[in-house]
N, C-alpha and C. Protein backbone atom coordinates (compact mmCIF):
# COMPACT_ATOMS: atom_id res chain seq x y z
N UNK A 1 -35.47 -110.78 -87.38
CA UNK A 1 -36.32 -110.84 -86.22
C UNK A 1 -35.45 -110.83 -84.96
N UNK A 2 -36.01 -110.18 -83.73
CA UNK A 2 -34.93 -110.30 -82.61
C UNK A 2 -35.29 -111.27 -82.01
N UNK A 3 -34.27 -111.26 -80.44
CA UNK A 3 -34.42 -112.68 -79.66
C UNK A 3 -36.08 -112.54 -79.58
N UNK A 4 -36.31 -113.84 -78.33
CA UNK A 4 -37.63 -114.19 -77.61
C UNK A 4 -37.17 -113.60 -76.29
N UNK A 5 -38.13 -112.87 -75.81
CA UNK A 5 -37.40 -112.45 -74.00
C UNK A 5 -38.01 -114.07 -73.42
N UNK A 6 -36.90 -114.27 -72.03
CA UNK A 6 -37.33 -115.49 -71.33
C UNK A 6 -38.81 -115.19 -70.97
N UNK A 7 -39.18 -114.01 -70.48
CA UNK A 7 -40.67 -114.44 -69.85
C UNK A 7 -41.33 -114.87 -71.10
N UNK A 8 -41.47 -114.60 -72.61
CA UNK A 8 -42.15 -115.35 -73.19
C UNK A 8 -41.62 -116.67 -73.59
N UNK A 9 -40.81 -117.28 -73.69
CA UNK A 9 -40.35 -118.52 -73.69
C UNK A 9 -40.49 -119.24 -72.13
N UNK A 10 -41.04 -118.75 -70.86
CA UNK A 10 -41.76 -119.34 -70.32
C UNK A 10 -43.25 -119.24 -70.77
N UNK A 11 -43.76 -118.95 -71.19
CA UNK A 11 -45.10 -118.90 -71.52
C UNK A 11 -45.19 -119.81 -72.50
N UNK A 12 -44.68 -119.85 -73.28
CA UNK A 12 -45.01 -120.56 -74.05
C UNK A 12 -44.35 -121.98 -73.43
N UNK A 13 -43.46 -122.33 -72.88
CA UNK A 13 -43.10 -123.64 -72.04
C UNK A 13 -44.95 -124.22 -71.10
N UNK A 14 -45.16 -123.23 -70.35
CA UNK A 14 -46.56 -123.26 -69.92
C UNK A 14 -47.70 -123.67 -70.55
N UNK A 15 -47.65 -123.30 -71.98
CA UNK A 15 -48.89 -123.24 -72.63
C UNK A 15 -49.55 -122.20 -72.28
N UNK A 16 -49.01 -120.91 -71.98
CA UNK A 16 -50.13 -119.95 -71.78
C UNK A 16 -50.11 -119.04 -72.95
N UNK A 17 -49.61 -119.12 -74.14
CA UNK A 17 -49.96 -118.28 -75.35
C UNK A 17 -50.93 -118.61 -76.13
N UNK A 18 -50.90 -117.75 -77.15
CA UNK A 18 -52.36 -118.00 -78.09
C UNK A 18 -51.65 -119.26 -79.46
N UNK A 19 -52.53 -119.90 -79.94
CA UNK A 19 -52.05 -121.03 -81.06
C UNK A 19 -51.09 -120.10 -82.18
N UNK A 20 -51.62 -119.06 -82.58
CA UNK A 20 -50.91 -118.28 -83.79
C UNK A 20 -49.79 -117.80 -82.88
N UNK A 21 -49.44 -117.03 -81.69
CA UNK A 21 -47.91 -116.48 -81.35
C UNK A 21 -47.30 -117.92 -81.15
N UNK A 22 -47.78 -118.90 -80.48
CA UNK A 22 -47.26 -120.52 -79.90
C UNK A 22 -46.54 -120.58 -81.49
N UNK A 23 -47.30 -120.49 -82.59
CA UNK A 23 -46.80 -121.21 -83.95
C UNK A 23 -45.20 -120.27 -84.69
N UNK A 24 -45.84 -119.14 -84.23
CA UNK A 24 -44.76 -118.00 -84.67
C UNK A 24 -43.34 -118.47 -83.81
N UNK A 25 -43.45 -118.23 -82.24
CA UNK A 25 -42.67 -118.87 -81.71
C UNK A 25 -41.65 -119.70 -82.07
N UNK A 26 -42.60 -120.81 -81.81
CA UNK A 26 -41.51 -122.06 -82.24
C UNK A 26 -41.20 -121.93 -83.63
N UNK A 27 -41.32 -121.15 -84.82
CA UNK A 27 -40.55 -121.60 -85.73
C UNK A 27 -39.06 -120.58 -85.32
N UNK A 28 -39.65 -119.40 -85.27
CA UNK A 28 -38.20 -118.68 -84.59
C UNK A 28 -37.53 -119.72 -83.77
N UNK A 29 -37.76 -120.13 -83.02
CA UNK A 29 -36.84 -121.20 -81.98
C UNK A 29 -36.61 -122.32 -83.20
N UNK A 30 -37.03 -122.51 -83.62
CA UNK A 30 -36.24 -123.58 -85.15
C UNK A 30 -35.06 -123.10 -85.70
N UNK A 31 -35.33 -121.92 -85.91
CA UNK A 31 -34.09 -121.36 -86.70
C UNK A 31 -32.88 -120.21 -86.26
N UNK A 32 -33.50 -120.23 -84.73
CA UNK A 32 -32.55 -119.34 -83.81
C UNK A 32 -31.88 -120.70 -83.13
N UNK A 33 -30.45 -120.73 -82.49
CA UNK A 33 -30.05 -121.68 -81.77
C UNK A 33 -29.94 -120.82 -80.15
N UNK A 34 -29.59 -119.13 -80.39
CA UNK A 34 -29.33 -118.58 -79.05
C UNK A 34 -30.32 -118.85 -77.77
N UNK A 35 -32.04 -118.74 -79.09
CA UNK A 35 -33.59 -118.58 -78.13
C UNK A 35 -33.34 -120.10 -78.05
N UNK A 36 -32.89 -121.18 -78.69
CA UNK A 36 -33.24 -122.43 -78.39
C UNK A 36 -32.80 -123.03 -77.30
N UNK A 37 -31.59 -122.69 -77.11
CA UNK A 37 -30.49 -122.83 -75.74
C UNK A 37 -31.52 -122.34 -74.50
N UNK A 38 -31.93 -120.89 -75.01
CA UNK A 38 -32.55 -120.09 -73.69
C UNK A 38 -33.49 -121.36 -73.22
N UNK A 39 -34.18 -122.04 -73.89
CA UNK A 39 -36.05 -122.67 -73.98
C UNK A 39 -35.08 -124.05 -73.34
N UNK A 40 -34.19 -124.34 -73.88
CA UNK A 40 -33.57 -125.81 -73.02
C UNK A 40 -33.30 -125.40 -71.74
N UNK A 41 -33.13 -124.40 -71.19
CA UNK A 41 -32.37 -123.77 -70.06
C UNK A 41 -33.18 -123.55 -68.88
N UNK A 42 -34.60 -122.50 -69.41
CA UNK A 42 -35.76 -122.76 -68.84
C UNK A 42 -36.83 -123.84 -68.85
N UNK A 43 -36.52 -124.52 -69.62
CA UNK A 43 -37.21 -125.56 -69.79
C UNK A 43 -36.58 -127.03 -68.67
N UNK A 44 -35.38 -127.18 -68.73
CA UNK A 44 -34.89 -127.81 -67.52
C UNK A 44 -35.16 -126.73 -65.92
N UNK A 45 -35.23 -125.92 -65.86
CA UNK A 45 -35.00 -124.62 -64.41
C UNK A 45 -36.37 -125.15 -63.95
N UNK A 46 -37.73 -125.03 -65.27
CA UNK A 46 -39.12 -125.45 -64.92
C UNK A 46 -39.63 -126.61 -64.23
N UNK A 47 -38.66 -128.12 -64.77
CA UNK A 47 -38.71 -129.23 -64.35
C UNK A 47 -38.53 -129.74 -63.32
N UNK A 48 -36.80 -129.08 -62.77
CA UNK A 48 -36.31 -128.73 -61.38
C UNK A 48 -36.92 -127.94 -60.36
N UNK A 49 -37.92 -126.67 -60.82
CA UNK A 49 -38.63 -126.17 -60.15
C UNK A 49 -39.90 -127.27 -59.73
N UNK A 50 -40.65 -128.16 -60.33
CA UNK A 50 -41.30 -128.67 -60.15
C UNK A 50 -41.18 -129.85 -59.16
N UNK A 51 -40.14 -130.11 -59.65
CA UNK A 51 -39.61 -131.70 -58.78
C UNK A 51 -39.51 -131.26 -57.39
N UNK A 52 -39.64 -129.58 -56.80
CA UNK A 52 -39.29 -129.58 -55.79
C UNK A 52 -40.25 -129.86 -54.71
N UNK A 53 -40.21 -130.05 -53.22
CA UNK A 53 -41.78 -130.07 -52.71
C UNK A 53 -42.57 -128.78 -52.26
N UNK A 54 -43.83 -128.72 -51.85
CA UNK A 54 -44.55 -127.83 -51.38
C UNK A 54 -43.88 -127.31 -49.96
N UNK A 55 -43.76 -125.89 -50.40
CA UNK A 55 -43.13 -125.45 -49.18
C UNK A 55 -44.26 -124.77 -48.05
N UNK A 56 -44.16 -125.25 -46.63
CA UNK A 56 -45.63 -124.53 -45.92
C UNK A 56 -44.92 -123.24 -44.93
N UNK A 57 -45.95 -122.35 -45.76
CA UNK A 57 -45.24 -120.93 -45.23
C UNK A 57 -45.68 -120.72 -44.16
N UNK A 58 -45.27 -120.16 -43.08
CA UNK A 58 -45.99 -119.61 -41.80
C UNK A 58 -46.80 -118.85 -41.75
N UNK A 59 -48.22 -118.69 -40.93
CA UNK A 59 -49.36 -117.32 -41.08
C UNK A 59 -48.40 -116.27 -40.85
N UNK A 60 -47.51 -116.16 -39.88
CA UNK A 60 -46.96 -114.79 -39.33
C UNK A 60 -46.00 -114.44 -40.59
N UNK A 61 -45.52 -114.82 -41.41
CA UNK A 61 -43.88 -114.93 -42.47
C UNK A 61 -44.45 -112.83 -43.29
N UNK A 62 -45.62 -112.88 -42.97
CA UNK A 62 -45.74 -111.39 -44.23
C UNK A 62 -45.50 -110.22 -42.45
N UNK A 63 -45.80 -110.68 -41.87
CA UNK A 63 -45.90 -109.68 -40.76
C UNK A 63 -44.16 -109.72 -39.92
N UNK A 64 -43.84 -110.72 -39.75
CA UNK A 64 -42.34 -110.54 -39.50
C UNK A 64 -41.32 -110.34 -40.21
N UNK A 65 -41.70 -110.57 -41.93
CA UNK A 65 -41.01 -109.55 -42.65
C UNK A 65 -41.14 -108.09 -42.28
N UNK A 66 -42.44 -107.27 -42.61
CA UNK A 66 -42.89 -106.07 -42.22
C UNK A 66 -41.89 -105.58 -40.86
N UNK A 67 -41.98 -106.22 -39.75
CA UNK A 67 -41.62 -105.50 -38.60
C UNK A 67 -40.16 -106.02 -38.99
N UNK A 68 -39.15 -106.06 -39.31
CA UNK A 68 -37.69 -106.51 -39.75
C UNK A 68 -37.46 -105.32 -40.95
N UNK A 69 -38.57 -105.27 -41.49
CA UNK A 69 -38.51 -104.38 -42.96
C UNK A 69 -38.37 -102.93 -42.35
N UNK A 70 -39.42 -103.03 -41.27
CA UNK A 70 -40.36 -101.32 -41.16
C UNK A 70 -39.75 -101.48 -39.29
N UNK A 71 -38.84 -101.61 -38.81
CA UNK A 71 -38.79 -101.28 -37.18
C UNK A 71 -39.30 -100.49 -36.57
N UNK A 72 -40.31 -100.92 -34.90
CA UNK A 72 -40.99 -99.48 -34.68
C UNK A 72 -40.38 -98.81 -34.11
N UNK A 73 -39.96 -97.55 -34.23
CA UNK A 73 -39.53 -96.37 -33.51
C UNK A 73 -39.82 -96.74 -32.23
N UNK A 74 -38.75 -96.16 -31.10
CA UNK A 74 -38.81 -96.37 -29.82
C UNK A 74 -39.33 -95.02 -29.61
N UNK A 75 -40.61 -94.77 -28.56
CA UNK A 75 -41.71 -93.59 -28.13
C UNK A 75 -40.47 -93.02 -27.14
N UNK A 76 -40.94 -91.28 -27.46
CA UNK A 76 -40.37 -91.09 -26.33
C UNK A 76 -41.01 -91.08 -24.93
N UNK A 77 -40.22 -91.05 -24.21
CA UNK A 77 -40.31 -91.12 -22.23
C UNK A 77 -41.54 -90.54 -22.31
N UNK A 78 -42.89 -90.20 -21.31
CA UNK A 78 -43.89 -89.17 -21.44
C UNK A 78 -43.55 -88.42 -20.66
N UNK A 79 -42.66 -88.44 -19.79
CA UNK A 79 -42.16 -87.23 -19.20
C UNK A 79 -41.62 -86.25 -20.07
N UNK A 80 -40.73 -86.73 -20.60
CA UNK A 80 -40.65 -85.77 -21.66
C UNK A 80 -41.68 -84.64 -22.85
N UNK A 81 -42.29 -86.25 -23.25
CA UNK A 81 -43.68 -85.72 -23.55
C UNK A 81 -44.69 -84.24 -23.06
N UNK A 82 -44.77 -84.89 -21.88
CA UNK A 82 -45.31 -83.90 -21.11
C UNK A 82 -44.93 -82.54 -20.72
N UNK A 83 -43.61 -82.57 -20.83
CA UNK A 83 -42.98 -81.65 -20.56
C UNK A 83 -42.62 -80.96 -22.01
N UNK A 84 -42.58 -81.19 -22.84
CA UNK A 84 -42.59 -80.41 -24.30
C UNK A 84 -44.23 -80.06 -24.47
N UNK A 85 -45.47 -80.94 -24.07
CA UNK A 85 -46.71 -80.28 -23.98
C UNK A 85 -46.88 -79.04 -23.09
N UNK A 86 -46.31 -78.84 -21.96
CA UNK A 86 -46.53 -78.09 -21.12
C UNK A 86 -45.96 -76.58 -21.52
N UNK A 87 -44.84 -77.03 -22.27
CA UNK A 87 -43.68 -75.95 -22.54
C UNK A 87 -44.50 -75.28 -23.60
N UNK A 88 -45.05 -76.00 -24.69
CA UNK A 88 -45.92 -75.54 -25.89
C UNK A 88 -47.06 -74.62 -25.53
N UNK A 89 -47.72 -75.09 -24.14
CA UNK A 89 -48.73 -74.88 -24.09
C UNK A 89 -48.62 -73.20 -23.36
N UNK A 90 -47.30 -72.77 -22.58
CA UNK A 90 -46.97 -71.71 -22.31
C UNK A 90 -46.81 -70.75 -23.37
N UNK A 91 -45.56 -71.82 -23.81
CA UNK A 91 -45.62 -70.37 -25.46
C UNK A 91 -46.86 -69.98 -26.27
N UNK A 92 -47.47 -70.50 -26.33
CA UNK A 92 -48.52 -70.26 -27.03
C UNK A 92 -49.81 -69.49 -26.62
N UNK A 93 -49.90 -69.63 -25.03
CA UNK A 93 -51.16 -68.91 -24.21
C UNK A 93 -50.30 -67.41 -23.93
N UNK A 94 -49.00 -67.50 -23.99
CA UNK A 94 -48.12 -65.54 -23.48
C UNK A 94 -48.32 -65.33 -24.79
N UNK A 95 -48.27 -66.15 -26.16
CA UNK A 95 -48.83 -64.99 -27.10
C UNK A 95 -49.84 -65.05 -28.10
N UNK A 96 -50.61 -65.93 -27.18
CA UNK A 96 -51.95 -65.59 -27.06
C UNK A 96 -52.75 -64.41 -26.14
N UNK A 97 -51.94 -64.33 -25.57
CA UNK A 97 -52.15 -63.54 -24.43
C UNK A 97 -51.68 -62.08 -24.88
N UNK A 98 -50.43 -61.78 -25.47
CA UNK A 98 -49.90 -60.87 -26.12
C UNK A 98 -50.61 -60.32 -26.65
N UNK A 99 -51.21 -61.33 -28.03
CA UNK A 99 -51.85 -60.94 -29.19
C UNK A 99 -53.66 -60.05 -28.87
N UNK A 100 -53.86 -60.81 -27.43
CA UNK A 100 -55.51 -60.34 -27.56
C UNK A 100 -55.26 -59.18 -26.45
N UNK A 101 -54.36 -58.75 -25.98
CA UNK A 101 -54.40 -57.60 -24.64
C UNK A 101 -53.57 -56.73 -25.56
N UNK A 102 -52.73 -56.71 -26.88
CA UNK A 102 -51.82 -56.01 -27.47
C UNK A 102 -50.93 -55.27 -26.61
N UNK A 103 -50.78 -56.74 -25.79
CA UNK A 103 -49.60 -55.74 -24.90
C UNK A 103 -48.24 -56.18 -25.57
N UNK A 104 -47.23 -55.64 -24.39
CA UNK A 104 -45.49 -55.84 -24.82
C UNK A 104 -45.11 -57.30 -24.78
N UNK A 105 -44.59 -57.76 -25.54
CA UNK A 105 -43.91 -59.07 -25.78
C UNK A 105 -42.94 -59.02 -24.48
N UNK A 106 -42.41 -58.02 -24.63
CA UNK A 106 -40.55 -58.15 -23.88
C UNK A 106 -40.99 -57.96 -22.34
N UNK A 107 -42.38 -56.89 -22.12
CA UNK A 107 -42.84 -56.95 -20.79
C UNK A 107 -43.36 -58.31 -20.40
N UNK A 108 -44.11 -58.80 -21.24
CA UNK A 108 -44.54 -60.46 -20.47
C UNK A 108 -43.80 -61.49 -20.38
N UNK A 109 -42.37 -61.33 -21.13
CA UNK A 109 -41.41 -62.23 -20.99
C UNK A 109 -40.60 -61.97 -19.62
N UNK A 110 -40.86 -61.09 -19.50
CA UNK A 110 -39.91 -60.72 -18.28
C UNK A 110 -40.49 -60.90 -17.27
N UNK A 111 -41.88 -60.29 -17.32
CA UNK A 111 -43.01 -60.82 -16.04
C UNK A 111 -42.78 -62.55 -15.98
N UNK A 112 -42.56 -63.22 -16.94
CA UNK A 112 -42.95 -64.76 -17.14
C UNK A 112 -41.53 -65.20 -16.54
N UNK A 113 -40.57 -64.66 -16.78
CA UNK A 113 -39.03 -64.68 -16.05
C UNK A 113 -39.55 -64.71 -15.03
N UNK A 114 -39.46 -63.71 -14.40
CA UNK A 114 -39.93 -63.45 -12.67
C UNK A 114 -40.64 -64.37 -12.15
N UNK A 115 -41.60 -65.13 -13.08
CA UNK A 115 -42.79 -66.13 -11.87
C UNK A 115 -41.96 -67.37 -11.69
N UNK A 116 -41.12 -67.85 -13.34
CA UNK A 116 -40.54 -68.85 -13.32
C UNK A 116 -39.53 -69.25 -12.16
N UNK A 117 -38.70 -67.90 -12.17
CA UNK A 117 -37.84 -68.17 -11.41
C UNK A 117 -38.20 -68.07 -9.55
N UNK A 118 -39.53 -67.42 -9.50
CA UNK A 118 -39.86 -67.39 -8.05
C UNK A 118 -40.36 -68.83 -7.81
N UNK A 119 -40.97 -69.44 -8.76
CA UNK A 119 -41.94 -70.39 -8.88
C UNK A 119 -40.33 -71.86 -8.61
N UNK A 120 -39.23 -71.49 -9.42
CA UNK A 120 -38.35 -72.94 -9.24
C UNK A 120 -37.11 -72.54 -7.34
N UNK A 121 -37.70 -70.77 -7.38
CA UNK A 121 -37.36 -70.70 -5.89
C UNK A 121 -37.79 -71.10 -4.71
N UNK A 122 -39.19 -71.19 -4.59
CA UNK A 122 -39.93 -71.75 -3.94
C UNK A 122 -39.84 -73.13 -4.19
N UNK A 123 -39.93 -73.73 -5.11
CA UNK A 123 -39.83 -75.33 -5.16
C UNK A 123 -38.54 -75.90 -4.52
N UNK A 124 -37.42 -75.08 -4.61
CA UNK A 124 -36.00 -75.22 -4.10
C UNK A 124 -36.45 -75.96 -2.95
N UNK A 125 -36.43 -74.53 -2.32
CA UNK A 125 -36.79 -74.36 -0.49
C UNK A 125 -37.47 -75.52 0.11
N UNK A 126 -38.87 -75.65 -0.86
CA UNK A 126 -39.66 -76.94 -0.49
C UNK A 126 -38.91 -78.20 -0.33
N UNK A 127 -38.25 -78.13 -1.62
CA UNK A 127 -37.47 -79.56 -1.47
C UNK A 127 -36.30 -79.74 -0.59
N UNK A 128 -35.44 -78.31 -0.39
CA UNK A 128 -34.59 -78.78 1.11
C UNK A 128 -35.15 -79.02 2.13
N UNK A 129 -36.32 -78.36 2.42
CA UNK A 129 -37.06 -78.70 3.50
C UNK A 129 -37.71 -79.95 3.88
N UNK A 130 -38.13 -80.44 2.66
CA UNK A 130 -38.85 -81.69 2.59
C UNK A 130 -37.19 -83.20 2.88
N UNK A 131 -36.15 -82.40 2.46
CA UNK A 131 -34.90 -83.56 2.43
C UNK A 131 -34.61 -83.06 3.79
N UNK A 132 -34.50 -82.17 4.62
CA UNK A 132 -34.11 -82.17 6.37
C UNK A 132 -35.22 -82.95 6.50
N UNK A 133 -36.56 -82.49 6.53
CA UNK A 133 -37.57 -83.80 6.86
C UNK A 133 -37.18 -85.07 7.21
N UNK A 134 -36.86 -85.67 5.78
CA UNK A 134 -36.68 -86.92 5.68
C UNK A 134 -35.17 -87.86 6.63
N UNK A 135 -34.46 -86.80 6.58
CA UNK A 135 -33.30 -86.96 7.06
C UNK A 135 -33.26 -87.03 8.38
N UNK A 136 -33.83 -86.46 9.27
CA UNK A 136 -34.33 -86.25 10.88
C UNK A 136 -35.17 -87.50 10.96
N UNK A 137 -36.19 -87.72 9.99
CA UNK A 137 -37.09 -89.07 9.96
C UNK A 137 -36.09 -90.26 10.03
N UNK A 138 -35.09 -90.09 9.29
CA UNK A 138 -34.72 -91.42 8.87
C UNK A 138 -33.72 -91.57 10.39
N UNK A 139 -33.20 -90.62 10.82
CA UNK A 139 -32.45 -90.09 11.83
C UNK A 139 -33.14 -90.72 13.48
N UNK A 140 -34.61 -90.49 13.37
CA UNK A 140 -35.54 -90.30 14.36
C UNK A 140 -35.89 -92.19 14.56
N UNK A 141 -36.11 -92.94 13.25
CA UNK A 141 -35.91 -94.45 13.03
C UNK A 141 -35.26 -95.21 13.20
N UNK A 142 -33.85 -94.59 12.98
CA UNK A 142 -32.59 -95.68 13.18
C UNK A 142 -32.62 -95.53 14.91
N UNK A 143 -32.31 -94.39 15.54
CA UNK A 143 -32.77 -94.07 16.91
C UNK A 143 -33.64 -95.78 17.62
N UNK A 144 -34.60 -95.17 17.29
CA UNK A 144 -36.17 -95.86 17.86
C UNK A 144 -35.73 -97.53 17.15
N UNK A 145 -35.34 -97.96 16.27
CA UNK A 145 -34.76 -99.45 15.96
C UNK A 145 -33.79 -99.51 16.70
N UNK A 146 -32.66 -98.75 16.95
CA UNK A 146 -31.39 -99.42 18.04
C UNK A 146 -32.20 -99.42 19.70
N UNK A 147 -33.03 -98.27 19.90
CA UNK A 147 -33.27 -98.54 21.07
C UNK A 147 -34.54 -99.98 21.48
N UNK A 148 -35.13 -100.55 20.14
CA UNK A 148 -35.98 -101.23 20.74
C UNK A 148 -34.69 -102.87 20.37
N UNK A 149 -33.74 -102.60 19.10
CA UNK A 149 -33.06 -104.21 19.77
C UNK A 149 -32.83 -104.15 21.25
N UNK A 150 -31.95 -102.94 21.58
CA UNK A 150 -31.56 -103.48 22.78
C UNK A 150 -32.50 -103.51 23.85
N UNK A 151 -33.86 -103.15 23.69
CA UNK A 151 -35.09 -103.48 24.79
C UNK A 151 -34.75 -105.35 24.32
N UNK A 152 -35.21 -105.51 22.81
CA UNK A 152 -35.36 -106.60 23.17
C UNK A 152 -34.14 -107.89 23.42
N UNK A 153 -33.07 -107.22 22.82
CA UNK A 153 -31.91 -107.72 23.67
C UNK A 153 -32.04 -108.21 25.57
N UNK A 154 -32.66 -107.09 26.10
CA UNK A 154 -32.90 -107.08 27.39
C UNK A 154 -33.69 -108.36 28.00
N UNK A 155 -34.40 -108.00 27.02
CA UNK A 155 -35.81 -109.01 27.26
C UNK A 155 -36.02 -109.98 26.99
N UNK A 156 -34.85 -110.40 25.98
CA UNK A 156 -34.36 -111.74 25.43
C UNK A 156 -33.74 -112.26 26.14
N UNK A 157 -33.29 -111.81 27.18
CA UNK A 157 -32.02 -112.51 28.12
C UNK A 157 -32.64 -112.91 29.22
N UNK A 158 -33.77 -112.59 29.65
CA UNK A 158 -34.78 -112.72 30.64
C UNK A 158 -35.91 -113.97 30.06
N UNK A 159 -35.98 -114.20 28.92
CA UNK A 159 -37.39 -115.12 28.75
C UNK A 159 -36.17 -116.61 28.25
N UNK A 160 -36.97 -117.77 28.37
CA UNK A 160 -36.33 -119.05 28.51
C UNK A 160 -36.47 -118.96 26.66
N UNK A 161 -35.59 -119.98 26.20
CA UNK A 161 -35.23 -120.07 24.77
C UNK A 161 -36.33 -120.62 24.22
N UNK A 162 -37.60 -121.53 24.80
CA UNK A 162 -38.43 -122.36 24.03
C UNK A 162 -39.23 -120.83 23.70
N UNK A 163 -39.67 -119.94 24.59
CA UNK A 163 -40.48 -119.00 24.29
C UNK A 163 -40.22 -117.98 24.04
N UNK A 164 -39.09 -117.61 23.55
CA UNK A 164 -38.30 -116.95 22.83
C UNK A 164 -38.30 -117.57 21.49
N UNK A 165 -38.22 -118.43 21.08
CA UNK A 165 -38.58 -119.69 19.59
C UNK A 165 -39.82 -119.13 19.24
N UNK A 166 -41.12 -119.39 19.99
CA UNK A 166 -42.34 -119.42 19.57
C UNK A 166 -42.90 -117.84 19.79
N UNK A 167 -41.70 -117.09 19.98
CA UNK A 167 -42.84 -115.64 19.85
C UNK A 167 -41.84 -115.69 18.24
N UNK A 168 -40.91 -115.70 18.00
CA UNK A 168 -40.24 -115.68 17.03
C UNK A 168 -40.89 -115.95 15.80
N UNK A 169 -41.65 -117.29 16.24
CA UNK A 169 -42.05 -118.09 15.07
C UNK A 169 -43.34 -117.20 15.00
N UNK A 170 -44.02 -116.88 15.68
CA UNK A 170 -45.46 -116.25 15.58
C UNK A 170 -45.33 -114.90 14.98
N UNK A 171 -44.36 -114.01 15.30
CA UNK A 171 -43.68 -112.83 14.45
C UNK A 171 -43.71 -113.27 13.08
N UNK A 172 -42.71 -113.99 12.75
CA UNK A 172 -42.20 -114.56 10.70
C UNK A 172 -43.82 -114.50 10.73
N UNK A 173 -44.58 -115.63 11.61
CA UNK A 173 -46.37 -115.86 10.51
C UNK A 173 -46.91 -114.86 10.04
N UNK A 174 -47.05 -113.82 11.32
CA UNK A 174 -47.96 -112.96 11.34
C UNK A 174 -47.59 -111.46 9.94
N UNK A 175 -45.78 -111.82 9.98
CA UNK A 175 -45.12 -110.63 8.82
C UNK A 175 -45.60 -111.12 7.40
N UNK A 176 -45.81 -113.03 7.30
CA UNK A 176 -45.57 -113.55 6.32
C UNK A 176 -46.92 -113.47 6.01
N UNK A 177 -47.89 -113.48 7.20
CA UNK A 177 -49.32 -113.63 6.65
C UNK A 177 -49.91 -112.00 6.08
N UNK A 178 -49.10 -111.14 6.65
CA UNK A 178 -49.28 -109.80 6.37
C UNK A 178 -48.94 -109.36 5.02
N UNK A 179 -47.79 -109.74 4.75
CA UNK A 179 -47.13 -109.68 3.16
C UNK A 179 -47.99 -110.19 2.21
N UNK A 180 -48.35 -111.88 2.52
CA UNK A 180 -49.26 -112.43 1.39
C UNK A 180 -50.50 -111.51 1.61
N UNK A 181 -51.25 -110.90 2.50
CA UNK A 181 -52.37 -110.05 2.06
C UNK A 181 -52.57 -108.89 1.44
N UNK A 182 -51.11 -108.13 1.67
CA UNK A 182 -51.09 -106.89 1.13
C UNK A 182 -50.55 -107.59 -0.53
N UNK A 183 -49.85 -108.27 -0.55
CA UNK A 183 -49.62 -108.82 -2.30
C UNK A 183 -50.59 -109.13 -2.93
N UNK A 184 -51.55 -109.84 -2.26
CA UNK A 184 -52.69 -110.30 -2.83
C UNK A 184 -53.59 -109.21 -3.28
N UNK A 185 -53.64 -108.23 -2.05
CA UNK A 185 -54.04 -106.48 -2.69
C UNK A 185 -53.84 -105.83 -3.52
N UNK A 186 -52.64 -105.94 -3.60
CA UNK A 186 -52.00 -104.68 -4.55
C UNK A 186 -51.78 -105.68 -5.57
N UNK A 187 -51.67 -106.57 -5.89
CA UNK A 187 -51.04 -107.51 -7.33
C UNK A 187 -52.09 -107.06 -8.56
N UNK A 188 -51.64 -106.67 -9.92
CA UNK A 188 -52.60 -106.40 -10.67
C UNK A 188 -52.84 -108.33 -10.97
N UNK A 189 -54.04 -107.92 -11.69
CA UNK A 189 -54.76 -109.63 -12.37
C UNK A 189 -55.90 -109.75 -11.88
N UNK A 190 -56.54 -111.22 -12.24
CA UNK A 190 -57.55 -111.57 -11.08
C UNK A 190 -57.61 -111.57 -9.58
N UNK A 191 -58.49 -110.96 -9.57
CA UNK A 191 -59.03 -111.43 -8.00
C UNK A 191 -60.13 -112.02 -7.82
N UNK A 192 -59.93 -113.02 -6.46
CA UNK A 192 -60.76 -114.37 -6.52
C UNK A 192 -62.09 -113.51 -5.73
């Protein structure tokens, strides 16, 4: 007869076999010493398992395995996104477009050349134009801020220090009371 595998020599440690394999069992374990060793072995592992205490598992323990197990992929940018939709959505309407006018492939690629590149020529232009803009603006500001310190440089030297204090102080309120309203505006959350 061969060995007992351990899972049935736990079972039968359990009491979960039937009376006739339970009887078969143990006489093999009578006259085997290898399975008898095994049944002392698990049979102490069972005891020690028992003696131990109740362990309290956490609700989250199956779900923070999972995300440790399974990491989520980082999404890409939607700019990107968008921009591989957009790109798709070209290739696919020139030959769509191809396919239902049975015109030339190599002619609408080339037509599609031409718009592209008029289309990122024009955007150029716009955008140098739009950066002199900004640059004359920013140009036109620093201007109009140096000339009003030194107005109020001027004008500071002319008014007495107490009322020079209290326009001061009425300025900070009126910036500070301005700030908290526009924050209070624009802040996502409740509003009262």
């Amino acid at each position: 007869m061969s060995h007992l595998r351990p899972d049935e020599i736990d079972l039968l440690l359990e009491g979960a076999t039937e009376p006739d394999e339970a009887a078969r069992m143990e006489g093999h374990l009578a006259s085997c010493a290898a399975c008898g060793a095994v049944r002392e072995g698990r049979r102490a592992f069972l005891e020690a398992l028992g003696g131990l205490p109740d362990l309290e598992v956490p609700p989250d323990l199956a779900a923070r395995i999972i995300a440790r197990a399974f990491p989520r992929r980082s999404r890409l940018p939607e700019g990107l996104v968008a921009l591989a939709g957009i790109s798709a959505l070209f290739v696919f309407g020139g030959l769509g477009y191809v396919l239902a006018t049975g015109g030339n492939l190599a002619g609408f690629l080339l037509g599609a050349g031409k718009a592209s590149w008029g289309a990122s020529r024009d955007f150029s232009l716009a955008l140098v134009k739009l950066t002199k803009l900004s640059v004359l603006s920013l140009t036109l500001l620093a201007q109009y801020t140096e000339d009003l310190l030194k107005a109020t440089g001027r004008v500071g030297s002319m008014i007495s220090p107490e009322v020079y204090a209290a326009a001061l102080f009425i300025t900070v309120a009126v910036a500070a009371a301005c700030f908290l309203r526009l924050r209070r505006k624009f802040a996502p959350g409740e509003r009262p």
